[in-house]
Protein backbone atom coordinates (compact mmCIF):
# COMPACT_ATOMS: atom_id res chain seq x y z
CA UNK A 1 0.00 0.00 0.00
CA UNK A 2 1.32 3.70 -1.08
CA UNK A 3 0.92 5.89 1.77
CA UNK A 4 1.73 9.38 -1.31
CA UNK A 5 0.51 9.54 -4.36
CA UNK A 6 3.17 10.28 -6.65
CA UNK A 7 1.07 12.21 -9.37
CA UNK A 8 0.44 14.76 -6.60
CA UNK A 9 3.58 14.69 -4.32
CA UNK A 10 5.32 17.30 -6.51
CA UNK A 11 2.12 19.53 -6.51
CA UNK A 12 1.70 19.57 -2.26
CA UNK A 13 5.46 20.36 -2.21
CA UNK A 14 4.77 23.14 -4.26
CA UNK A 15 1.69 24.23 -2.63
CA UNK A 16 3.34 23.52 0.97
CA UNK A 17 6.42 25.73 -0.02
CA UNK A 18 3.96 28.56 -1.30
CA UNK A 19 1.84 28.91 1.88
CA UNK A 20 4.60 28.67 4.40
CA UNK A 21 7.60 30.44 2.74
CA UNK A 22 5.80 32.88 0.16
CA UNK A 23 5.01 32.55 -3.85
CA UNK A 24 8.61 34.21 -4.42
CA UNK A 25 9.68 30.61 -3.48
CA UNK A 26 8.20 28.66 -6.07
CA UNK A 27 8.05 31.24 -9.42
CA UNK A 28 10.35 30.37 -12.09
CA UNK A 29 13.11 32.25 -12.73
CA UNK A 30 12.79 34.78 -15.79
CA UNK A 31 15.22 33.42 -18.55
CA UNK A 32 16.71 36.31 -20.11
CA UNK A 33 19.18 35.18 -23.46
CA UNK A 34 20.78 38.64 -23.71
CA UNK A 35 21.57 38.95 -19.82
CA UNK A 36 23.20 35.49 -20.24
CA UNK A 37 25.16 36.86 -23.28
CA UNK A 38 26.39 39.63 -21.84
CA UNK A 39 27.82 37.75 -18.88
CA UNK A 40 29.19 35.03 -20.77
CA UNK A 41 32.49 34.52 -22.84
CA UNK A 42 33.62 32.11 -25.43
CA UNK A 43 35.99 29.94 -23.18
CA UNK A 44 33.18 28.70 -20.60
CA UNK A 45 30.28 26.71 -21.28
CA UNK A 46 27.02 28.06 -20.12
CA UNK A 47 24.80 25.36 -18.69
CA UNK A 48 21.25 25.51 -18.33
CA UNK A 49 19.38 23.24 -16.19
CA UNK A 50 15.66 22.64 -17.33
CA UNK A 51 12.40 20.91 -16.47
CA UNK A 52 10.89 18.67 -18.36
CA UNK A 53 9.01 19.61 -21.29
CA UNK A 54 11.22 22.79 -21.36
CA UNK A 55 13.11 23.75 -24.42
CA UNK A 56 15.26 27.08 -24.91
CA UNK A 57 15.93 26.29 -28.29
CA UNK A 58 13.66 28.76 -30.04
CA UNK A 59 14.71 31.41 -27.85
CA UNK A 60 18.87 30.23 -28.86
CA UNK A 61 18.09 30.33 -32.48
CA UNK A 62 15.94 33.57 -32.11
CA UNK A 63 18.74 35.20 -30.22
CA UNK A 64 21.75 33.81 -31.83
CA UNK A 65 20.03 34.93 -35.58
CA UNK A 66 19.61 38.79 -34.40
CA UNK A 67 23.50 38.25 -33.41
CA UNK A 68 24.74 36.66 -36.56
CA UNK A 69 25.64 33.72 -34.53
CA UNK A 70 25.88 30.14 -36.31
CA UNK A 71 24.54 27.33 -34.06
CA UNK A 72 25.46 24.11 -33.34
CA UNK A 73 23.25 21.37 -32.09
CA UNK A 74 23.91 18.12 -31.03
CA UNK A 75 22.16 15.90 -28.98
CA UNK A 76 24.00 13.70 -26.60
CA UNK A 77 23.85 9.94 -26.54
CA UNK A 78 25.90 6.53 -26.98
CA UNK A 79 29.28 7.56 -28.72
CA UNK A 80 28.18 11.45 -29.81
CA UNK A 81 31.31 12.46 -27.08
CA UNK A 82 33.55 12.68 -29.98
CA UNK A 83 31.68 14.56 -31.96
CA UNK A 84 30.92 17.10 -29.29
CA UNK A 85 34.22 17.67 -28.89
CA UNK A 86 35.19 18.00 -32.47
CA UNK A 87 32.47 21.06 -32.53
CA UNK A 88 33.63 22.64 -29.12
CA UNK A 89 37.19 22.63 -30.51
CA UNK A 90 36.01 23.96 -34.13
CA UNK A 91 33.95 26.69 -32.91
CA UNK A 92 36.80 27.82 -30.50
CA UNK A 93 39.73 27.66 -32.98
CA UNK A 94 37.77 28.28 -36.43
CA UNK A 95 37.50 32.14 -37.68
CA UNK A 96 33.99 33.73 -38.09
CA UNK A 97 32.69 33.37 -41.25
CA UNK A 98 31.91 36.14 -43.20
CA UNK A 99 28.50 38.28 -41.84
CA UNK A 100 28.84 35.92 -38.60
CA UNK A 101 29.96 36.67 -35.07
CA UNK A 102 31.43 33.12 -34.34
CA UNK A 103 29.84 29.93 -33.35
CA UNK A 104 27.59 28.38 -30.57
CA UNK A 105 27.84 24.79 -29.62
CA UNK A 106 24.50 23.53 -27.94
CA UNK A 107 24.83 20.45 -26.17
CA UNK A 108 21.82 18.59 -25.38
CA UNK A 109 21.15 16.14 -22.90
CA UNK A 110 24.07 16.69 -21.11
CA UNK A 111 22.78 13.84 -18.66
CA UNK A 112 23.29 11.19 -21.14
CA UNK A 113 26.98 11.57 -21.85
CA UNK A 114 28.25 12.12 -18.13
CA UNK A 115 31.83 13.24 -18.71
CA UNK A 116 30.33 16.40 -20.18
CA UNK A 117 28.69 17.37 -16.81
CA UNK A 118 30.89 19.41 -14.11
């Protein structure tokens, strides 16, 4: 016998955390592309951790085309560490192309290749 319900154990926490330490507690955090940017540099990868059903894709591609920045996408999985690396290295050692401002590598599903997680 289940003493919780897991379909609504994530929804109590929630409301628990709400009433008891205030709404600030369980909003999502704003993601803002161009703040990220600004803080960010070509040498350090930025890593975003997401929920499920989340994808900042659009918002990468949306923000990387006003920027004339080529992307990079690969999605992480059985033997696609190589190629990751191949890309990281290109993008950091390769020259702009002409009408571009470099080269972003997006690596998805970081939790599937585990030597690419700090």
């Amino acid at each position: 016998m289940r003493i919780l319900r897991p379909d609504k154990v994530t929804q109590m926490i929630i409301k628990l955390v709400q009433t008891e330490m205030g709404e600030d507690y369980v909003k999502p955090i704003p993601f803002d592309i161009g703040e990220l940017y600004s803080n960010s540099n070509n040498k350090a990868p930025i890593i975003m951790v997401i929920s499920p059903g989340a994808d900042p894709m659009s918002e990468i591609q949306k923000f990387s085309a006003q920027r004339r920045i080529k992307v990079d996408s690969l999605s992480l999985g059985k033997g696609q560490d190589k190629k990751a690396t191949k890309q990281i290295r290109d993008s950091q050692t390769s020259k702009a192309d002409a009408g571009t401002e470099g080269t972003w590598v997006v690596l998805q599903n970081c939790h599937l290749c585990p030597s690419y997680m700090p």
